[in-house]
Each structure stands twice: as C-alpha cells, then as structure tokens.
Protein backbone atom coordinates (compact mmCIF):
# COMPACT_ATOMS: atom_id res chain seq x y z
CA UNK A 1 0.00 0.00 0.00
CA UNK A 2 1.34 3.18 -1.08
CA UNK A 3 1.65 6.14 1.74
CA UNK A 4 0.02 8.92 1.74
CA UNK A 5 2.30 12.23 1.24
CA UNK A 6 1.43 14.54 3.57
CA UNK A 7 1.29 18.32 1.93
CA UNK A 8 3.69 20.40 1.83
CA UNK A 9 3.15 23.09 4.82
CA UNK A 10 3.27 26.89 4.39
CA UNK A 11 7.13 27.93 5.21
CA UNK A 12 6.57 30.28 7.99
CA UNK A 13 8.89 33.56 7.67
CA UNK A 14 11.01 34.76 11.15
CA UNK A 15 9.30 37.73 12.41
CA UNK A 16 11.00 41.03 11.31
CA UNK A 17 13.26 42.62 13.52
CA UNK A 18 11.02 45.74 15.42
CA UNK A 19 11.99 48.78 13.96
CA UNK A 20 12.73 51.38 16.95
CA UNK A 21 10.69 54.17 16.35
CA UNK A 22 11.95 57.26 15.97
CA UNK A 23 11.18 58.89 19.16
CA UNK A 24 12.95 56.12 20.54
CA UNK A 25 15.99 56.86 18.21
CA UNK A 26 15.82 60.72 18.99
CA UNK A 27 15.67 60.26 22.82
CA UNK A 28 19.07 57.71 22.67
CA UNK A 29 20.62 60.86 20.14
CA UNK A 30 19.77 63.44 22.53
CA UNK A 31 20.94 61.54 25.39
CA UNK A 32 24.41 61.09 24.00
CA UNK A 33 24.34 64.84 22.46
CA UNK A 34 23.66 66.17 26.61
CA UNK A 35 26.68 63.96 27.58
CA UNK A 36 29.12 64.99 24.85
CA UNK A 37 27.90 68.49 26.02
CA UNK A 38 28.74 67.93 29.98
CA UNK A 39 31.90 66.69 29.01
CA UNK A 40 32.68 69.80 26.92
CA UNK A 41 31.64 71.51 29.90
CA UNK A 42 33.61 70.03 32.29
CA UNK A 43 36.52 70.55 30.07
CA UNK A 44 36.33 73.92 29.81
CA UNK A 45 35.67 74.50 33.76
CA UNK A 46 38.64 72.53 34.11
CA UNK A 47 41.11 74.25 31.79
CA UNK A 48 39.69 78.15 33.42
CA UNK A 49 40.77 76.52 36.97
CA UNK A 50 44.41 75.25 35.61
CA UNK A 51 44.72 78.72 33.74
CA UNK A 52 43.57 80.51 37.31
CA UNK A 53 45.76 78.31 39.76
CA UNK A 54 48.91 78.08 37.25
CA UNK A 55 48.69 80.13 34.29
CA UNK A 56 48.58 79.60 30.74
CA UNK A 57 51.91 77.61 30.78
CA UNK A 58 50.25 75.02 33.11
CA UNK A 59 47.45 73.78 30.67
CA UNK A 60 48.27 70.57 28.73
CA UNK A 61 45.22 68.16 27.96
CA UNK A 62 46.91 65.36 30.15
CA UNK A 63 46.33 67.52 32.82
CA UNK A 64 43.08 69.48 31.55
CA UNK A 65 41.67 65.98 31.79
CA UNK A 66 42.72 64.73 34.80
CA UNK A 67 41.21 67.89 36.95
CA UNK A 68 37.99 67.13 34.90
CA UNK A 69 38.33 63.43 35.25
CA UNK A 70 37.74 62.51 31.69
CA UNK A 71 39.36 60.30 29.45
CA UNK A 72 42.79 62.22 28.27
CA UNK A 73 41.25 61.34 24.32
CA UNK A 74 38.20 63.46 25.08
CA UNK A 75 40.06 67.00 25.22
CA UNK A 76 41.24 66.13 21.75
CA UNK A 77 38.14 64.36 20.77
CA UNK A 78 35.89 67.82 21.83
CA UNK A 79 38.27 70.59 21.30
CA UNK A 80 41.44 69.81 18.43
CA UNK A 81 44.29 71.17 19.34
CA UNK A 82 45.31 73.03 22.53
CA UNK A 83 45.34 76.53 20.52
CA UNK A 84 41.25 75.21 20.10
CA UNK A 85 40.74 74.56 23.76
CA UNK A 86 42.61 78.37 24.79
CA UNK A 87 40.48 79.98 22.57
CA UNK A 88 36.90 77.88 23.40
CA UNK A 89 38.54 78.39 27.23
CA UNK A 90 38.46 82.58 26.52
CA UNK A 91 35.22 82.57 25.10
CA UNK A 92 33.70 80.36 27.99
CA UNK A 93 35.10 83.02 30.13
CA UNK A 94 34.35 86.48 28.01
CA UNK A 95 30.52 84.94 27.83
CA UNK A 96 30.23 84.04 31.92
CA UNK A 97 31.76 87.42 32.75
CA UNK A 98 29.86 89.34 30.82
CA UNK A 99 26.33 89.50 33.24
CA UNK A 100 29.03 91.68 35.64
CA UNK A 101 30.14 94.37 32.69
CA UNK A 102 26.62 95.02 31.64
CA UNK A 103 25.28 95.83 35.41
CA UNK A 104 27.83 97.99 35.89
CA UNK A 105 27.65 99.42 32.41
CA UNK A 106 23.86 100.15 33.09
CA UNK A 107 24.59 101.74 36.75
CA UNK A 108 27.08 104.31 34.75
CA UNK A 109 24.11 105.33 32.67
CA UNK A 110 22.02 105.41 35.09
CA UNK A 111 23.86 107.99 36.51
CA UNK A 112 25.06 109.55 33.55
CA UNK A 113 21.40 110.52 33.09
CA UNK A 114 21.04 112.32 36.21
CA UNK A 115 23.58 114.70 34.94
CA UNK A 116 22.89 119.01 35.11
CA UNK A 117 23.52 120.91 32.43
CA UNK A 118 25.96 122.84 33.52
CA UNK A 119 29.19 120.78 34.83
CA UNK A 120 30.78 123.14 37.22
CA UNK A 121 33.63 121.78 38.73
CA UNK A 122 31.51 121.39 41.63
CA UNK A 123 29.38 118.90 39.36
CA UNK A 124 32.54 116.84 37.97
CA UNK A 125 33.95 116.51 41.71
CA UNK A 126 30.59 114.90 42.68
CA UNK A 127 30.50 113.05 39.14
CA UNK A 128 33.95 112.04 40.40
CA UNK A 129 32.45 110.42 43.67
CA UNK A 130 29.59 108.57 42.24
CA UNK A 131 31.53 106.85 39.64
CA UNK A 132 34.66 106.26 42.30
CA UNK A 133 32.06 104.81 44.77
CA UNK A 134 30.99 102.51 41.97
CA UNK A 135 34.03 101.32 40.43
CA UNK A 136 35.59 100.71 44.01
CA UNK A 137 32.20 98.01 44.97
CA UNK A 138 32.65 96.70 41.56
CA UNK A 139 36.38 95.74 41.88
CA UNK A 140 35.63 94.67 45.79
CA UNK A 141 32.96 92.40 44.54
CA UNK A 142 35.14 90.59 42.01
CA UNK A 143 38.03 90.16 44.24
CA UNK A 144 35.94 88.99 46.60
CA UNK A 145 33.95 86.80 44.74
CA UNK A 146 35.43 86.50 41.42
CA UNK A 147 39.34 86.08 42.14
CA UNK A 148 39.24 82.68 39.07
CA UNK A 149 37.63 84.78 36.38
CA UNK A 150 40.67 87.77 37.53
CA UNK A 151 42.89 85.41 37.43
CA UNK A 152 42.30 84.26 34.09
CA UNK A 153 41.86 87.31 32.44
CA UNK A 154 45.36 88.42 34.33
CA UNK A 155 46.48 85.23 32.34
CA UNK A 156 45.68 85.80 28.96
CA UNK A 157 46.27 89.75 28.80
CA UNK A 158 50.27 89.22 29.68
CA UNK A 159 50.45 86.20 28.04
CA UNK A 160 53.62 86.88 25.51
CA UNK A 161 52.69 83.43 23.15
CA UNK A 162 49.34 83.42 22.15
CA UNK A 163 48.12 82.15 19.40
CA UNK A 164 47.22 85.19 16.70
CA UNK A 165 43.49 84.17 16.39
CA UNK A 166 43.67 84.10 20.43
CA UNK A 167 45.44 87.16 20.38
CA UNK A 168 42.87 88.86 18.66
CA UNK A 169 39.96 87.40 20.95
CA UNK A 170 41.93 88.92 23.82
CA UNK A 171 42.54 92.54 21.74
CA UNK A 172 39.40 92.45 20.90
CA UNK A 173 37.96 91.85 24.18
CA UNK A 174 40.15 95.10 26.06
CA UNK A 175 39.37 97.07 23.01
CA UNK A 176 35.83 97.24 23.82
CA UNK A 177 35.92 97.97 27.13
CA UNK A 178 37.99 101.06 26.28
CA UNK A 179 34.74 101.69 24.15
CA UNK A 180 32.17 101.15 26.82
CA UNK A 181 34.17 103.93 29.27
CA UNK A 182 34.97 105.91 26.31
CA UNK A 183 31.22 106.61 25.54
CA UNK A 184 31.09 107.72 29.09
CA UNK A 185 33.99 110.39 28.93
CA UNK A 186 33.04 111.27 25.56
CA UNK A 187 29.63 112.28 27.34
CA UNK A 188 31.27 113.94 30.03
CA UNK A 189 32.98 116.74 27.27
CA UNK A 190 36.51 114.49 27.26
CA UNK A 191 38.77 115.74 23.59
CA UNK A 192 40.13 112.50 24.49
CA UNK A 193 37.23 109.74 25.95
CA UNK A 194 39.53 106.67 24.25
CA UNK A 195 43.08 107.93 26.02
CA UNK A 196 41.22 108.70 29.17
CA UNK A 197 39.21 105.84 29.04
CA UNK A 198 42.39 103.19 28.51
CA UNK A 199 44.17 105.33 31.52
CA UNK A 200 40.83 104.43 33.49
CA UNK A 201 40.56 100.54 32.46
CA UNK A 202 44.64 100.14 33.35
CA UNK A 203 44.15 101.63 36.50
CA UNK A 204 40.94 99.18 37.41
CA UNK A 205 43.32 96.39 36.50
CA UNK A 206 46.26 97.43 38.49
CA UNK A 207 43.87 97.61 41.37
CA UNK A 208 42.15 94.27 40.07
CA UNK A 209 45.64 92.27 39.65
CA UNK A 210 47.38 93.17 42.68
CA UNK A 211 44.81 91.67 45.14
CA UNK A 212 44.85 88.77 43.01
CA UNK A 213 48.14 88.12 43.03
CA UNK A 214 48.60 89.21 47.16
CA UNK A 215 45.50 87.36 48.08
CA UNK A 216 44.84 90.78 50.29
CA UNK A 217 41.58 92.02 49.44
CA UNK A 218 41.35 95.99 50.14
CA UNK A 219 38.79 97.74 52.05
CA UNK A 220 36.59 99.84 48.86
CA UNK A 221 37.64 103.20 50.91
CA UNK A 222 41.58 101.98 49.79
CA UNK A 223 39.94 101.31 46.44
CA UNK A 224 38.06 104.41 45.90
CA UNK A 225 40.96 106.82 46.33
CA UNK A 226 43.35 106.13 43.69
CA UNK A 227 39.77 106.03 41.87
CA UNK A 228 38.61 108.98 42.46
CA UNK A 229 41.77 111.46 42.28
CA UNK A 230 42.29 110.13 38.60
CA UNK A 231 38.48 110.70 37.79
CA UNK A 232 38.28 113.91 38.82
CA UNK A 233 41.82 115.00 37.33
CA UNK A 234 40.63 113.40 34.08
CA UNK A 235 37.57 114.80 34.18
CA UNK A 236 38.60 118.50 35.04
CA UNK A 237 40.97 118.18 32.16
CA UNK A 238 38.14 117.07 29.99
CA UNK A 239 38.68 120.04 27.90
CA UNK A 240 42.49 120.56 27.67
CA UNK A 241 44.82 118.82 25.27
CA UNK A 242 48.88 119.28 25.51
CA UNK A 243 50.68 122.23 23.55
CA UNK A 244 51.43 120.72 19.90
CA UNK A 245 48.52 118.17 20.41
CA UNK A 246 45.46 118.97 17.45
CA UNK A 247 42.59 119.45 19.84
C-alpha cells in the first residue's frame, strides 16, 4: 500500500526585527548629544581653573583631563588642538563674565542721566564720587567673589605666546571695554574719551591684579581713592589737550 504524502506546509517567515521608532531613536541621540555636552563643559571648567591656579603655561590636555576626570582622548576628541581649547577656554570666560560688565555698564548710565547741564567743577567733583564709589564696589565684589575669572583674564592679557586668532579674541575683548568707558567720557565733554578711558581701564586692572596676586583684598575706601583722584583729574581736564597736540 502506497503512503500517503502529507502536503507540503506553508514555510513560515522569522518575524521582522522591530523597527525602533523614531522617538525612541531621537531620545538615545539626545541623550548622547547632553553627555558629549557635559563633558565639553567640564573641560572647559577645568582648563579656566588650571589657567587661574597656574597660568597659561600650566594647561596641557593630560592635565586638563585629569582635573575634569575625563578620558585624556576626550580633550582632543571635543576641542582639536590646545590653541582650540585656549580659545573655546576665553570665550567660555568672556561669555560668563559678561552678566558683571553690563550691570555695571547700566549703573554708569544710570547715573550719567542724572547729569545738570551745567558741569561746574563742583558737578565733575561729585561726578567724580559717584563713579569712584561705583568702580571701588565693583572691583571689591570681584576680588571677593570672582578672584578665578581675575585670574584668568590676568592670564591671557600678559600672556607673551598666544596664538594670533587668540590674540585677537583677547585685543578684541580690552578694546571694547575702552569703548564702553569711552562713551562715558566722551559724554562727560573728554577731547580724548579713548586715552582717558584706557588710563581708566589700566588703573581698574592694576587695582584688580594686585589683590589677586597678594591674596589681600582691600577695604573699597583703599579702592576708591586712587579712583577717584584720577576721575576727577581726568575729568577737570576734559577740555584741555597738551601744547602741539590737534585738539
């Protein structure tokens, strides 16, 4: 007797692999994109702290990496070169010290508003207070509370080897806050807001830099007078140029 055959049965196909959907695939990329930016962050924190505690001389990405406690391949992996990481390192500091320039920069117009029309020398002396009194809290402040960002700006303005592009971040970055005095002295009747403004901004620094570098921080009355003699010299000599000198 001859066996039946069974039939043939239907092949049945594997299940197709479950395609992630793309919310799925997003959240995973985001994820990864808020890490990569962390790390960047703590890279940069870590390089301003070297470049505050040593200078720019003590910043290498073995040890930018260890005070972050990253792998050493990440500095290179976010940033390049070193050059890169100075100059990402500059504008992570310019952009968190920035809040501090423009309050003081809108005190000074705030009073700059109030002025009379008529500055008598009586005027200019008081002008000469108000703008000593706020200078002097402003520099307390940031010795007090902002000694790393001082110390890295101390850092890159003396810095005799940066790199040109860094060079000009850091020109750049003095150069307008000549501007933001100048506007100030140029209000005030000054022939020369830029020259007295640059005499101004080298004498906050002085004042800045040396408590820094003592770790003494000066009562604001010790602040205020070297302030406030050169404000209201430059200020009552708003008018005068030397012999020789096109007004």
């Amino acid at each position: 007797m001859t066996k039946a055959v069974p039939a043939p049965q239907p092949a049945v196909s594997a299940p197709a692999a479950t395609a992630k959907p793309p919310r799925a695939r997003a959240a995973r990329a985001g994820g990864a994109s808020d890490r990569g930016e962390r790390t960047r962050e703590q890279i940069l924190r870590a390089t301003l702290e070297i470049i505050a505690a040593h200078g720019l001389s003590g910043v290498s990405h073995r040890a930018i990496a260890a005070r972050a406690e990253v792998r050493l391949s990440l500095t290179s992996y976010h940033f390049g070169s070193l050059e890169d990481l100075l100059e990402a390192a500059f504008d992570a500091y310019h952009a968190h010290t920035e809040r501090r320039r423009t309050e003081l920069v809108a005190t000074v117009d705030q009073q700059m508003g109030q002025l009379p029309a008529k500055l008598t020398p009586q005027v200019l002396t008081a002008i000469a207070d108000t703008m000593a009194d706020t200078l002097a809290a402003y520099i307390h402040a940031g010795v007090r509370a902002h000694r790393t960002d001082l110390a890295v700006e101390c850092s890159f303005l003396f810095a005799w080897n940066l790199s040109p592009t860094l060079r000009q971040k850091v020109d750049q970055h003095s150069k307008g806050l000549v501007q933001l005095a100048a506007r100030v002295f140029a209000q005030l009747g000054s022939r020369a807001p830029e020259v007295d403004s640059a005499v101004l901004l080298a004498t906050i620094r002085q004042l800045e830099f040396t408590q820094v570098s003592t770790g003494v921080v000066s009562p604001v009355a010790d602040i205020k007078l070297p302030l406030f003699r050169l404000l209201l010299g430059l200020l009552l000599a708003r008018g005068v140029t030397p012999p020789g000198v096109p007004a």
